[in-house]
PDB file of N, CA and C in Angstrom:
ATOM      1  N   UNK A   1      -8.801 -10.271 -46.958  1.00  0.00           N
ATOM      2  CA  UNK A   1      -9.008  -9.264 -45.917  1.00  0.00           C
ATOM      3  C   UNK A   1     -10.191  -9.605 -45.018  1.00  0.00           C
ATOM      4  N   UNK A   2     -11.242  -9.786 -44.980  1.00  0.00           N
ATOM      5  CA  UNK A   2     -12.671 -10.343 -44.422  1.00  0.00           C
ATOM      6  C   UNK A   2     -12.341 -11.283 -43.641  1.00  0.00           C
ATOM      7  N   UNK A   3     -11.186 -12.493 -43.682  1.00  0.00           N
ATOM      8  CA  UNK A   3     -10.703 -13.328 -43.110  1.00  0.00           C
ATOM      9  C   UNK A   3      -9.848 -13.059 -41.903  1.00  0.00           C
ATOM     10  N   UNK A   4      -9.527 -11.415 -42.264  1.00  0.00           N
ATOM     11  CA  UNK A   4      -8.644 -11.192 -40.796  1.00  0.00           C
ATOM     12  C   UNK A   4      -9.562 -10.453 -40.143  1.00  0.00           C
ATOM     13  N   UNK A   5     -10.574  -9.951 -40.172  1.00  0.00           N
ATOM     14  CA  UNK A   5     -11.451  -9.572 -39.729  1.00  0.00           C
ATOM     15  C   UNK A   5     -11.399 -10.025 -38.017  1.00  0.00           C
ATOM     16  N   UNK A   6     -11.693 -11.152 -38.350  1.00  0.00           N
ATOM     17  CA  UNK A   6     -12.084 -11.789 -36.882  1.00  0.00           C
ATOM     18  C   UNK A   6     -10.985 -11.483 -35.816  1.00  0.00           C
ATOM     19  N   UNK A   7      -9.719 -12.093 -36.501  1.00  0.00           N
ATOM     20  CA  UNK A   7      -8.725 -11.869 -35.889  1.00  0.00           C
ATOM     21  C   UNK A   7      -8.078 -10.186 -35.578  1.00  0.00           C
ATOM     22  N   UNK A   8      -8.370  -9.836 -36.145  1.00  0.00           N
ATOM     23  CA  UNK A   8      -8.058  -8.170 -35.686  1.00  0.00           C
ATOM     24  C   UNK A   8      -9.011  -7.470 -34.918  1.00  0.00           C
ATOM     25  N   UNK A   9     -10.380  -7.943 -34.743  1.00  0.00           N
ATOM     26  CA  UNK A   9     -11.743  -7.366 -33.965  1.00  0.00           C
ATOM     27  C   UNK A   9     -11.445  -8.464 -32.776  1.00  0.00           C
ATOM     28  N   UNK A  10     -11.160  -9.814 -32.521  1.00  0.00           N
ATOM     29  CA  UNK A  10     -10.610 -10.178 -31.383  1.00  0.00           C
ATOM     30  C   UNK A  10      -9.135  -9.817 -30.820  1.00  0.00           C
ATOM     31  N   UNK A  11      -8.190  -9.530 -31.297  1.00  0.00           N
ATOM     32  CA  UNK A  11      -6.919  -8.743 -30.749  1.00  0.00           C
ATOM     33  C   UNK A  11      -7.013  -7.515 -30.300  1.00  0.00           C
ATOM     34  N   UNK A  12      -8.029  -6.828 -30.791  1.00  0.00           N
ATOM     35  CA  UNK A  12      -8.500  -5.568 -30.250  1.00  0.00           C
ATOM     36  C   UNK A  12      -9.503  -5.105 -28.783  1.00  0.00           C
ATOM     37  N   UNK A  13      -9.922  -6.583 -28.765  1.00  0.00           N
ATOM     38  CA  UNK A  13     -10.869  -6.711 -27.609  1.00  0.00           C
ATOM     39  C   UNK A  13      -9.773  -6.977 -26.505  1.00  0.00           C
ATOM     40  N   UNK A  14      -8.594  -7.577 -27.001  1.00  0.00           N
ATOM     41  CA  UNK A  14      -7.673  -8.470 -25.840  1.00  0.00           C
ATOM     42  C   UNK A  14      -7.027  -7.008 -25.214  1.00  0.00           C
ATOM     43  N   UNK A  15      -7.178  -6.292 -26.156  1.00  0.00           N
ATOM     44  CA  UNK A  15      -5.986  -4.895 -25.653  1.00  0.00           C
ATOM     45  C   UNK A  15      -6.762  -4.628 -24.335  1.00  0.00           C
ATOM     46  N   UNK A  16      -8.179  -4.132 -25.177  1.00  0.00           N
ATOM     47  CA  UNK A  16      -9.033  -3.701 -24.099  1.00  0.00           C
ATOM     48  C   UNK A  16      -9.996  -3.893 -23.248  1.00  0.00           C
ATOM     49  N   UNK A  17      -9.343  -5.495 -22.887  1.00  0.00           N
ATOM     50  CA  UNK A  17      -9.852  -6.101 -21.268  1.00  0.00           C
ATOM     51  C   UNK A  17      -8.575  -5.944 -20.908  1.00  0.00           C
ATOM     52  N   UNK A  18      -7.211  -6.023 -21.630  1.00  0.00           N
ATOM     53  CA  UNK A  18      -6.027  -5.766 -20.521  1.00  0.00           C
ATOM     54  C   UNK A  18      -6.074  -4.292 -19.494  1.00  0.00           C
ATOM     55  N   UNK A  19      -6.412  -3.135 -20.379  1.00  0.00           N
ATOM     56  CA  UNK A  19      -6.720  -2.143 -19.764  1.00  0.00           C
ATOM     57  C   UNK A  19      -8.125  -2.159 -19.122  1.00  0.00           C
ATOM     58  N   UNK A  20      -8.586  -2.822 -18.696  1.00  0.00           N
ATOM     59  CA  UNK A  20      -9.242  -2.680 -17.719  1.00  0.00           C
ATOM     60  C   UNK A  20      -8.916  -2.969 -16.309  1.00  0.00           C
ATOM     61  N   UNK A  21      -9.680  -2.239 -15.292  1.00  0.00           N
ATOM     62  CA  UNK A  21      -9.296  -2.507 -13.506  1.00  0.00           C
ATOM     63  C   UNK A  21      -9.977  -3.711 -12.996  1.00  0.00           C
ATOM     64  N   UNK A  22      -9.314  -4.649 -12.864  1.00  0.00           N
ATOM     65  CA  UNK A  22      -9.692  -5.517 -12.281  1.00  0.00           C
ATOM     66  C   UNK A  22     -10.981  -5.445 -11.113  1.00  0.00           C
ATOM     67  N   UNK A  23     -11.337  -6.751 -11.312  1.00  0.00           N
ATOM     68  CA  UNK A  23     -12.001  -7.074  -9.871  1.00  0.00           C
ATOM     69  C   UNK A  23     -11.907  -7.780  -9.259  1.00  0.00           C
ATOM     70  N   UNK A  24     -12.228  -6.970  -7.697  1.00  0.00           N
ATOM     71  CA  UNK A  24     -11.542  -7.288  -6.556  1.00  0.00           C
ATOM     72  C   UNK A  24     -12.744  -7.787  -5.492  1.00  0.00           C
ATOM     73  N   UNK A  25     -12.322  -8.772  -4.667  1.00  0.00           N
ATOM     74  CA  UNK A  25     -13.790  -8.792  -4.041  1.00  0.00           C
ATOM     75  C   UNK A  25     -13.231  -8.234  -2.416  1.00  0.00           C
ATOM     76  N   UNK A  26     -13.459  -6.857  -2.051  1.00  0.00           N
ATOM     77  CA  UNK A  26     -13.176  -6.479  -1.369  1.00  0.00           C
ATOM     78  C   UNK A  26     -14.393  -6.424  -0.010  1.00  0.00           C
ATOM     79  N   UNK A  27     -15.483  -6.894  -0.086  1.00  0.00           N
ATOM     80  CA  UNK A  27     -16.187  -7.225   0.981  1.00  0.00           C
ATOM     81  C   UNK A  27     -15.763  -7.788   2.416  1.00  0.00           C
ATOM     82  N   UNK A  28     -14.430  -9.216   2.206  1.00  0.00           N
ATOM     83  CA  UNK A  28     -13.921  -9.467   3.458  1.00  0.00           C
ATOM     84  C   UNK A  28     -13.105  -8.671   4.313  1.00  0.00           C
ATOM     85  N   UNK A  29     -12.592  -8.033   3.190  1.00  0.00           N
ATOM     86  CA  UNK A  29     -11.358  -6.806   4.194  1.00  0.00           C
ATOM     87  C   UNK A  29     -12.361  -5.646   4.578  1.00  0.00           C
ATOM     88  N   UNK A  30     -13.697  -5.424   3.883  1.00  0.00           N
ATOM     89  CA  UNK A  30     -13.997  -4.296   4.368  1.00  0.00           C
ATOM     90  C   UNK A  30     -15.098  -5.017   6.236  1.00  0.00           C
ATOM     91  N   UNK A  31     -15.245  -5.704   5.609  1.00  0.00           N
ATOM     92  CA  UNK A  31     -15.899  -6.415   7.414  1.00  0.00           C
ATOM     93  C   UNK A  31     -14.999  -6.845   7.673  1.00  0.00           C
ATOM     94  N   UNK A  32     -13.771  -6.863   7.892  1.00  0.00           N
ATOM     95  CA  UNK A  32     -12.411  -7.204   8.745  1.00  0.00           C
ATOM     96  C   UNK A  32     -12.335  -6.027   9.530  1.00  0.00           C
ATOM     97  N   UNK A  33     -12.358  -4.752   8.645  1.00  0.00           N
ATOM     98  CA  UNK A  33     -11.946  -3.486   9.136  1.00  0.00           C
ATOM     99  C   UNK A  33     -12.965  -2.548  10.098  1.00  0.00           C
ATOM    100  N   UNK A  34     -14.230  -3.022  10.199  1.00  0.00           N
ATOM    101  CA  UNK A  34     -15.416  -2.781  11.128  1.00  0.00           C
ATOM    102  C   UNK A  34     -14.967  -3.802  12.205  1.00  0.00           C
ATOM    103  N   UNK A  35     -14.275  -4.495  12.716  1.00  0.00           N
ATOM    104  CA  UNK A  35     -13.899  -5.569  13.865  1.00  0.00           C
ATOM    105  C   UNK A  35     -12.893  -4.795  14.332  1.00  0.00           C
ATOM    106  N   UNK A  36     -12.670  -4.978  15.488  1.00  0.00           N
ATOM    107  CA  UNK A  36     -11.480  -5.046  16.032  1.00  0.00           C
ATOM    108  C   UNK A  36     -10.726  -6.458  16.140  1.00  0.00           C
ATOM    109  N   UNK A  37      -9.534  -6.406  16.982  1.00  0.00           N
ATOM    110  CA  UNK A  37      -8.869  -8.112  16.927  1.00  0.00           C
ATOM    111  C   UNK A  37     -10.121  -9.031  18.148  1.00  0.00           C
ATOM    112  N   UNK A  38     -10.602  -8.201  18.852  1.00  0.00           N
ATOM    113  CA  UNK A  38     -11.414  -9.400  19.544  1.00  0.00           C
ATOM    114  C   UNK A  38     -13.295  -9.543  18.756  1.00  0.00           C
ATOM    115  N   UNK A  39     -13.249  -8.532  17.632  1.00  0.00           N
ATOM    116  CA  UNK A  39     -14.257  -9.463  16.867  1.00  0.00           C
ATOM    117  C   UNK A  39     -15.291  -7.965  17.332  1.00  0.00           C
ATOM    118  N   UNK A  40     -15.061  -7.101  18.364  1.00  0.00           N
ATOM    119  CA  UNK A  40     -15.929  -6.340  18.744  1.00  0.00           C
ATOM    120  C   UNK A  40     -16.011  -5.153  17.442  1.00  0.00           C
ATOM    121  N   UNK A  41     -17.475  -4.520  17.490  1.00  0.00           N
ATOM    122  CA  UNK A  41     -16.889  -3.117  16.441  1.00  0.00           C
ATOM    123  C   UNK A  41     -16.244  -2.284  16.536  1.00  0.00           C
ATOM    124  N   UNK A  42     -15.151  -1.958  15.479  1.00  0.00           N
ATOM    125  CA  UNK A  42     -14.227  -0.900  15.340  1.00  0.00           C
ATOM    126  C   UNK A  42     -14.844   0.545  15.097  1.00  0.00           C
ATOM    127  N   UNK A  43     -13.855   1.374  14.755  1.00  0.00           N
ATOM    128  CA  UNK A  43     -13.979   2.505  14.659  1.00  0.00           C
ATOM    129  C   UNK A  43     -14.651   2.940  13.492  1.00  0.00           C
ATOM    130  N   UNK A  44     -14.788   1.858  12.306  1.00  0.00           N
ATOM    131  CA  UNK A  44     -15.237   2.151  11.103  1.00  0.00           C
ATOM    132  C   UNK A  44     -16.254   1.025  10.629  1.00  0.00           C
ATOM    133  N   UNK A  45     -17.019   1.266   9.980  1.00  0.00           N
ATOM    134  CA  UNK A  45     -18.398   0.597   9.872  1.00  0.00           C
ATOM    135  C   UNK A  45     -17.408   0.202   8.390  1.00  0.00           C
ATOM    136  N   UNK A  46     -18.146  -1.150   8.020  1.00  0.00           N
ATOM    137  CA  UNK A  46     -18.091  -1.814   6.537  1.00  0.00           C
ATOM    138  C   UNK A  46     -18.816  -1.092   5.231  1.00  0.00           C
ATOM    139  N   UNK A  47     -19.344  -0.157   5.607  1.00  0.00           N
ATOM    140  CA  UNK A  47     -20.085   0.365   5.120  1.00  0.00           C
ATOM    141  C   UNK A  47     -19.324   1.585   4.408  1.00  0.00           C
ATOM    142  N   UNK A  48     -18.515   2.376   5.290  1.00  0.00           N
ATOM    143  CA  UNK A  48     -17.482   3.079   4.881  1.00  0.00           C
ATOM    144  C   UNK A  48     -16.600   3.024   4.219  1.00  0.00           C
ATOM    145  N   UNK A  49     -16.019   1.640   4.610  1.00  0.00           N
ATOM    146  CA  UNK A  49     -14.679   1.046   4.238  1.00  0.00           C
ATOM    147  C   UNK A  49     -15.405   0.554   2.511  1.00  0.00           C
ATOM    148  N   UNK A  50     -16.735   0.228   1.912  1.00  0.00           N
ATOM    149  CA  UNK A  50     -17.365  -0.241   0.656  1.00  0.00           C
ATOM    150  C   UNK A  50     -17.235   0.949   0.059  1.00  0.00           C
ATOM    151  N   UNK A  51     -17.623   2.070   0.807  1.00  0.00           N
ATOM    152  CA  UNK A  51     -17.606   3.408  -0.101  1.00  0.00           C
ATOM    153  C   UNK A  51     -16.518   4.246  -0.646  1.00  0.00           C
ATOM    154  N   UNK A  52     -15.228   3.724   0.548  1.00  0.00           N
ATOM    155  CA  UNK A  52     -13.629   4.131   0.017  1.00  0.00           C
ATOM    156  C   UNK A  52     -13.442   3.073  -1.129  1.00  0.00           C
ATOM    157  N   UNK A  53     -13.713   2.261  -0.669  1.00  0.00           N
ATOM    158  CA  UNK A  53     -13.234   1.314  -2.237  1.00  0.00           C
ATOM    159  C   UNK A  53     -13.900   1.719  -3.608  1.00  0.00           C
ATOM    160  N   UNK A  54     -14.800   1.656  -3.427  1.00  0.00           N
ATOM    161  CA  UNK A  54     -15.680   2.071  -4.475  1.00  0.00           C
ATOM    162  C   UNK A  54     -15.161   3.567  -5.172  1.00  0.00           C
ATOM    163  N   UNK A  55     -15.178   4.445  -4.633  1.00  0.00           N
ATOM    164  CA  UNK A  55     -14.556   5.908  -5.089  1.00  0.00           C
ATOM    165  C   UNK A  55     -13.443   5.254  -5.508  1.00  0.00           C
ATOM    166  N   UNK A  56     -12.268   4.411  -4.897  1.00  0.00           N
ATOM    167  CA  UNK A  56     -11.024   4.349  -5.753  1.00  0.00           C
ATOM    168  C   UNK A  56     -10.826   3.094  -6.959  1.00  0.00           C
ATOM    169  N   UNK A  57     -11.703   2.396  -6.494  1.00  0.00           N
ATOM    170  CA  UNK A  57     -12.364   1.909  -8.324  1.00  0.00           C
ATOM    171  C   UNK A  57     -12.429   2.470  -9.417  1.00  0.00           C
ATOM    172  N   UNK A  58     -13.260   3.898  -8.602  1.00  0.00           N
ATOM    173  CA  UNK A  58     -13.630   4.699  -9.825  1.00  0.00           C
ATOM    174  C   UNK A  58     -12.740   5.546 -10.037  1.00  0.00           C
ATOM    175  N   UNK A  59     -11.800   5.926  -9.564  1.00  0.00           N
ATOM    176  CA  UNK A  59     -10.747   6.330  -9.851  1.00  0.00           C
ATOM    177  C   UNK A  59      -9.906   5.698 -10.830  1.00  0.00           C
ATOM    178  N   UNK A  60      -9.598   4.692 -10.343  1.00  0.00           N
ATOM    179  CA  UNK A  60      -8.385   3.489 -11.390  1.00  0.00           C
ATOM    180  C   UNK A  60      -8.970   3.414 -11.884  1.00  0.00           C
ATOM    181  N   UNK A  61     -10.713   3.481 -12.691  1.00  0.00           N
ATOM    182  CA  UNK A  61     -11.547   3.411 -13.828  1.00  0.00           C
ATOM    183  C   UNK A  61     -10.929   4.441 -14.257  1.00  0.00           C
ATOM    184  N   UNK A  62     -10.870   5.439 -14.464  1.00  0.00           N
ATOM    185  CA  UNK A  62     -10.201   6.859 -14.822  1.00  0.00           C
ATOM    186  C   UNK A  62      -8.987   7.004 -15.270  1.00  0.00           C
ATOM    187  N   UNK A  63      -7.937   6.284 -14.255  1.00  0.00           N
ATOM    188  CA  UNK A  63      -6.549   6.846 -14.589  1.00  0.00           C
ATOM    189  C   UNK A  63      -6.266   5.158 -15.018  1.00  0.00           C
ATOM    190  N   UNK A  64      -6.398   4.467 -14.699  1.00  0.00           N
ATOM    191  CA  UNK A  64      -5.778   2.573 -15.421  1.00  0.00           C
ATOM    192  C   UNK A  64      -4.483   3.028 -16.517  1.00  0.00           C
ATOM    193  N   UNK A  65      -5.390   4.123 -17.811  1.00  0.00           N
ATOM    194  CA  UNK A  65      -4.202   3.681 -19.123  1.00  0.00           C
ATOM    195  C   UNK A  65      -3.234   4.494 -18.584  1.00  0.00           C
ATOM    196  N   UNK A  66      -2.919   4.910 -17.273  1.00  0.00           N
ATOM    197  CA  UNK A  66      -2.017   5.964 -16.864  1.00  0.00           C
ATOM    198  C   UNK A  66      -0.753   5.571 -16.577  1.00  0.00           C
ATOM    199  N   UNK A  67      -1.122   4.156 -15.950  1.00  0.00           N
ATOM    200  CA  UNK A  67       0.313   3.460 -15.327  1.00  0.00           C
ATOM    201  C   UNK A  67       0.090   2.616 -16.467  1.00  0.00           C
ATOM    202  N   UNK A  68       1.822   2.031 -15.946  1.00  0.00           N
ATOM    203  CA  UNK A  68       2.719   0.952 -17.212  1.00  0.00           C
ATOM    204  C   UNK A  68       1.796  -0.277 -16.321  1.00  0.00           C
ATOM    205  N   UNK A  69       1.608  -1.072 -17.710  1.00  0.00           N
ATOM    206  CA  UNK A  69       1.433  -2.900 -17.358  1.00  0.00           C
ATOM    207  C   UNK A  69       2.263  -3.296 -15.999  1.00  0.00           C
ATOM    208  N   UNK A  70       3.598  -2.808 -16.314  1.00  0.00           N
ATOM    209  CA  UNK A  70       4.295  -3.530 -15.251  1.00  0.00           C
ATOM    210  C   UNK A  70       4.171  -2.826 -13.598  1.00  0.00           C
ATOM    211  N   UNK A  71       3.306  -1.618 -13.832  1.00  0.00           N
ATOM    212  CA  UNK A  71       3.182  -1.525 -12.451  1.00  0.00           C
ATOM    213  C   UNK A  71       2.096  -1.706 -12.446  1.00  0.00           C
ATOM    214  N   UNK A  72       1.208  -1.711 -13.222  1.00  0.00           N
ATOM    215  CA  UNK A  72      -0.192  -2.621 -13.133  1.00  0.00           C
ATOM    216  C   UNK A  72      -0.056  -4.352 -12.355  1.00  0.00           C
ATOM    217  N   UNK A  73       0.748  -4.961 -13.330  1.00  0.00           N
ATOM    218  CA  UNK A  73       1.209  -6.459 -12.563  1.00  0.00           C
ATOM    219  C   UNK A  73       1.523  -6.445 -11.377  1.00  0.00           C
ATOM    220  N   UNK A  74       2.355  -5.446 -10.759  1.00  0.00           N
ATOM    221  CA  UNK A  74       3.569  -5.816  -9.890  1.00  0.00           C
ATOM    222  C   UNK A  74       2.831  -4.851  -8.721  1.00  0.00           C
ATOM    223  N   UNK A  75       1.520  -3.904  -8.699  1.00  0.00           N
ATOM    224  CA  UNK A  75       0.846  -3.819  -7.780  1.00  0.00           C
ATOM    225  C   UNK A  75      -0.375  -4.161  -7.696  1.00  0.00           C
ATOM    226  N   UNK A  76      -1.034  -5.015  -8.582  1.00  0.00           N
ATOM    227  CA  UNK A  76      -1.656  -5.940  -8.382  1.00  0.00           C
ATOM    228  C   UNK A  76      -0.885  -7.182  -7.567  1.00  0.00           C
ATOM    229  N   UNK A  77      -0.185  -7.673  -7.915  1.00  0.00           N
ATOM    230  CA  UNK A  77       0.352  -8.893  -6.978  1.00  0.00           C
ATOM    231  C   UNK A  77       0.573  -8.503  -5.448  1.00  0.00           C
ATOM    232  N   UNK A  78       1.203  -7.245  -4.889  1.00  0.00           N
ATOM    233  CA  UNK A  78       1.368  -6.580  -3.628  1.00  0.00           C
ATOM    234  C   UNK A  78      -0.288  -6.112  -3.534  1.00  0.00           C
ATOM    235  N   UNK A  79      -1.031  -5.989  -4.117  1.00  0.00           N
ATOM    236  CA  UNK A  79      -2.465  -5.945  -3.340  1.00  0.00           C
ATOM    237  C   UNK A  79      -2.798  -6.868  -2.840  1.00  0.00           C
ATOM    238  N   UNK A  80      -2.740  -8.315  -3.147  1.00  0.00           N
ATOM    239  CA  UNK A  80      -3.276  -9.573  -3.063  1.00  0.00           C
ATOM    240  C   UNK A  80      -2.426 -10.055  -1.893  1.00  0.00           C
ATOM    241  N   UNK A  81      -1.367  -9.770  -1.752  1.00  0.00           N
ATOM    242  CA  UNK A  81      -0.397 -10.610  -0.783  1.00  0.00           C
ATOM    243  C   UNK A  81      -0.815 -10.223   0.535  1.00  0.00           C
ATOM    244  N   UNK A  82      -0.552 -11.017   1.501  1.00  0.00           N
ATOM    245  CA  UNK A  82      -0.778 -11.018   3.000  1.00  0.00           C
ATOM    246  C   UNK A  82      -2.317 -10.693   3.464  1.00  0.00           C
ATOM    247  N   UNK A  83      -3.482 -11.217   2.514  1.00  0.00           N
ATOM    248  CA  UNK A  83      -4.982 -10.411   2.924  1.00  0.00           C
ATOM    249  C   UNK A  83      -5.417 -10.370   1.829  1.00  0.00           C
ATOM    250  N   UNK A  84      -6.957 -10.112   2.200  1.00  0.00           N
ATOM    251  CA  UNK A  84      -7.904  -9.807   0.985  1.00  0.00           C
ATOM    252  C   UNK A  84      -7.139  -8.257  -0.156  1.00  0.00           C
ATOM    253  N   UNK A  85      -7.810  -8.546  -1.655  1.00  0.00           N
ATOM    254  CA  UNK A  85      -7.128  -7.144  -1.791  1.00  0.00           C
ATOM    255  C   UNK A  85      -8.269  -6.270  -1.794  1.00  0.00           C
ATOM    256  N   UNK A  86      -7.642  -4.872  -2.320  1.00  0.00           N
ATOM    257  CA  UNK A  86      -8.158  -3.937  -2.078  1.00  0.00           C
ATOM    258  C   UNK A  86      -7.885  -2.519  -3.245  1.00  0.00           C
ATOM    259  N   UNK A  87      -8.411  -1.733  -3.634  1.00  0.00           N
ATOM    260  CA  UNK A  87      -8.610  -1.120  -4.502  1.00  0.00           C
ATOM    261  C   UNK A  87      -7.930   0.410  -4.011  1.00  0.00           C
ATOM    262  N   UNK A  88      -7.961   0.615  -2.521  1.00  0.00           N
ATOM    263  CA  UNK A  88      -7.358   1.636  -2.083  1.00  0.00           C
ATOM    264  C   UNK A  88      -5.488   1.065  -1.913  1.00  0.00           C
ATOM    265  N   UNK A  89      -5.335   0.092  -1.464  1.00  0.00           N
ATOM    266  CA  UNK A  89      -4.263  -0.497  -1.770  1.00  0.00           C
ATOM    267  C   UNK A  89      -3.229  -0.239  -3.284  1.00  0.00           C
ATOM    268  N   UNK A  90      -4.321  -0.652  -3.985  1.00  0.00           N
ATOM    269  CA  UNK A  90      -4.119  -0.563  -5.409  1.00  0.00           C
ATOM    270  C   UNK A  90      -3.672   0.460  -6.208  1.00  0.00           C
ATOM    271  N   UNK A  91      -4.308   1.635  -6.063  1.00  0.00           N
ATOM    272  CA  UNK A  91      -4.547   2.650  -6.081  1.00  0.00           C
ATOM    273  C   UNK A  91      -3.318   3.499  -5.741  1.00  0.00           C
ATOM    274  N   UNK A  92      -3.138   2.993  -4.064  1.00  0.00           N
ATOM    275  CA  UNK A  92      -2.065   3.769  -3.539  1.00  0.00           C
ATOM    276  C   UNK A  92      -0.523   3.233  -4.344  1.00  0.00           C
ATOM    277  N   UNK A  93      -0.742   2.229  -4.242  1.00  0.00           N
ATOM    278  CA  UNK A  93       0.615   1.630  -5.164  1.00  0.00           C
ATOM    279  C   UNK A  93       0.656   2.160  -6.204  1.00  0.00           C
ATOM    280  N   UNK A  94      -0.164   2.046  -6.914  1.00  0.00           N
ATOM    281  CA  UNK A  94      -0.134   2.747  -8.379  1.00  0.00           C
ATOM    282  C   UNK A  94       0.870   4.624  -8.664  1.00  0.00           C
ATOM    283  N   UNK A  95       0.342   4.814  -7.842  1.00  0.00           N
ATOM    284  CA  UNK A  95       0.581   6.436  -6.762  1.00  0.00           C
ATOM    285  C   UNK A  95       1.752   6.783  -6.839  1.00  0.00           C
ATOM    286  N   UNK A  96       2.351   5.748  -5.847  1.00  0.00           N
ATOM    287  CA  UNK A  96       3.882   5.655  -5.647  1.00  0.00           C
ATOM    288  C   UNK A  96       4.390   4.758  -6.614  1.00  0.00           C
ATOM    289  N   UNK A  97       4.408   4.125  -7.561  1.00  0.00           N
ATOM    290  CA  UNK A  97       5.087   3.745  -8.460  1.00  0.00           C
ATOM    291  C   UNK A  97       5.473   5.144  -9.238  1.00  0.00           C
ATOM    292  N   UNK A  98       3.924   5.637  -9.953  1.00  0.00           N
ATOM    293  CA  UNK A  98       4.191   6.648 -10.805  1.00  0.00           C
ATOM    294  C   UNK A  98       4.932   7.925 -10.633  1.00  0.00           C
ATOM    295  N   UNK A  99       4.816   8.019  -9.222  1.00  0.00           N
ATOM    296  CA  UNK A  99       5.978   9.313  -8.558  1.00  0.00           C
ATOM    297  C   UNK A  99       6.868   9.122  -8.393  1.00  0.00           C
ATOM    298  N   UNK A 100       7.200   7.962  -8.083  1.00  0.00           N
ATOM    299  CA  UNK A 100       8.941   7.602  -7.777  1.00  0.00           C
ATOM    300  C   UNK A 100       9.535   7.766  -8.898  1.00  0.00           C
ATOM    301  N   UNK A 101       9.208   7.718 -10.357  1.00  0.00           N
ATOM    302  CA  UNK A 101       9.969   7.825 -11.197  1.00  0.00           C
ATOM    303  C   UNK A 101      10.254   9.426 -11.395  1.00  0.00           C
ATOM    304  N   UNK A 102       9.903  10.100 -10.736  1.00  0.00           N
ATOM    305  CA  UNK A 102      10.016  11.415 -10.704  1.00  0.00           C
ATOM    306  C   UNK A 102      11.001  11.999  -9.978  1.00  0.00           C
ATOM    307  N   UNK A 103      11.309  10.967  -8.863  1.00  0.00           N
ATOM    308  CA  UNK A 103      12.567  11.502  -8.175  1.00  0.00           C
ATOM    309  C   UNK A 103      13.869  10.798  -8.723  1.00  0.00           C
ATOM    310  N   UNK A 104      14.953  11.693  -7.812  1.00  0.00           N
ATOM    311  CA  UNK A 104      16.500  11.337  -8.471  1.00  0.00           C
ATOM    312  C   UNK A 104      16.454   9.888  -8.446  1.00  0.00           C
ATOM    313  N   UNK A 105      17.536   9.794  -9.954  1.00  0.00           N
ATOM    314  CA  UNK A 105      17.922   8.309  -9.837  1.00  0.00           C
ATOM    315  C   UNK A 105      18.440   7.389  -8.793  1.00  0.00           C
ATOM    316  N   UNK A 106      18.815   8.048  -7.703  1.00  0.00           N
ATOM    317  CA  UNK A 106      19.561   6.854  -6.807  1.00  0.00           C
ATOM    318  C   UNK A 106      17.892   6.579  -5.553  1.00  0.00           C
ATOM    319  N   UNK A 107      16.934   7.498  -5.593  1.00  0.00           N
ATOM    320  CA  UNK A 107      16.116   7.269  -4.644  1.00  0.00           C
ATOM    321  C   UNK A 107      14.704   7.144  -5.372  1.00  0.00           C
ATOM    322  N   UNK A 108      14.725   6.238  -6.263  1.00  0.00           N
ATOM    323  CA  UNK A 108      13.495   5.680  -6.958  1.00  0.00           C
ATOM    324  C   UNK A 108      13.685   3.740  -7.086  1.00  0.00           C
ATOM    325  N   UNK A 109      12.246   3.564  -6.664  1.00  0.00           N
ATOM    326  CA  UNK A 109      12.006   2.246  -6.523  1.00  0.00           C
ATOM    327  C   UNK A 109      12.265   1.408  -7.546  1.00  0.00           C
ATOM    328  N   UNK A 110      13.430   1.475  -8.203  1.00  0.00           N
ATOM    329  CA  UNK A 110      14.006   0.335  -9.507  1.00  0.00           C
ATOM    330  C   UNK A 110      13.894  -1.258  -9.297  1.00  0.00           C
ATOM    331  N   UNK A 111      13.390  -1.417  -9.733  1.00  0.00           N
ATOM    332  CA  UNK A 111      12.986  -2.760  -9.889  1.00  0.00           C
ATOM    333  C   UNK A 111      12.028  -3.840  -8.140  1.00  0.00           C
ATOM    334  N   UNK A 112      11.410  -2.482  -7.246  1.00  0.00           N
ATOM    335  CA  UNK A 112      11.121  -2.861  -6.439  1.00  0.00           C
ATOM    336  C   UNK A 112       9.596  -3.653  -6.497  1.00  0.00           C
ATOM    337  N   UNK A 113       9.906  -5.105  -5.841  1.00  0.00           N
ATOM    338  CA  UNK A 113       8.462  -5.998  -5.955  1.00  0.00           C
ATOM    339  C   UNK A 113       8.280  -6.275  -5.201  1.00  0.00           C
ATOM    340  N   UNK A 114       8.149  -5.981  -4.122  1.00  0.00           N
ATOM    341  CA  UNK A 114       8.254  -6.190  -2.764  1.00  0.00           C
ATOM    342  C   UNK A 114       8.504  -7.412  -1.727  1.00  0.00           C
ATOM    343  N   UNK A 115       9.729  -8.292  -2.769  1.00  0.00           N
ATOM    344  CA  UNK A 115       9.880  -9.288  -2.080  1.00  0.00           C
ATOM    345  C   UNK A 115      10.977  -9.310  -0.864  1.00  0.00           C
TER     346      UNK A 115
END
């Protein structure tokens, strides 16, 4: 028994870095989003855009064991695609995964990955 020790106090650690919220380095999208397309300042300071992320960090810190792995995976990968990711992104996906299963069977996102 002492011998599985290790191995059951490391399988237990693996659970719970899986449930954890990733990190995201959301700094470029948030000074993307203080620019406009010619580089001038936008409507929203980087500063703002750090503090929405941050609140929904701490959110998915909160709710994470809420959603399934697989919409954990599968909106993590649609955060990352086309751009820096993002945690409000994340977040929002998470959102609409977990509600869609709430509506009728013919108008829920079954097997949608957004390819």
């Amino acid at each position: 028994m002492p011998a599985l020790l290790p191995v059951i106090l490391t399988a237990s650690h693996l659970v719970m870095a899986a449930q954890d919220v990733p990190r995201l380095n959301v700094e470029p999208s948030c000074r993307a989003a203080a620019t406009d397309s010619r580089g001038h300042p936008g409507d929203r300071t980087a500063a703002a855009c750090l503090q929405d992320e941050r609140q929904a960090r701490g959110k998915l810190q909160k709710e994470w064991t809420t959603y399934s792995g697989a919409d954990h995976a599968r909106c993590l990968r649609l955060s990352n695609q086309g751009g820096t990711p993002s945690y409000v992104e994340l977040l929002t996906c998470l959102q609409i995964a977990k509600e869609s299963r709430q509506l009728p069977g013919e108008d829920r996102l079954n097997g949608f990955d957004g390819r």
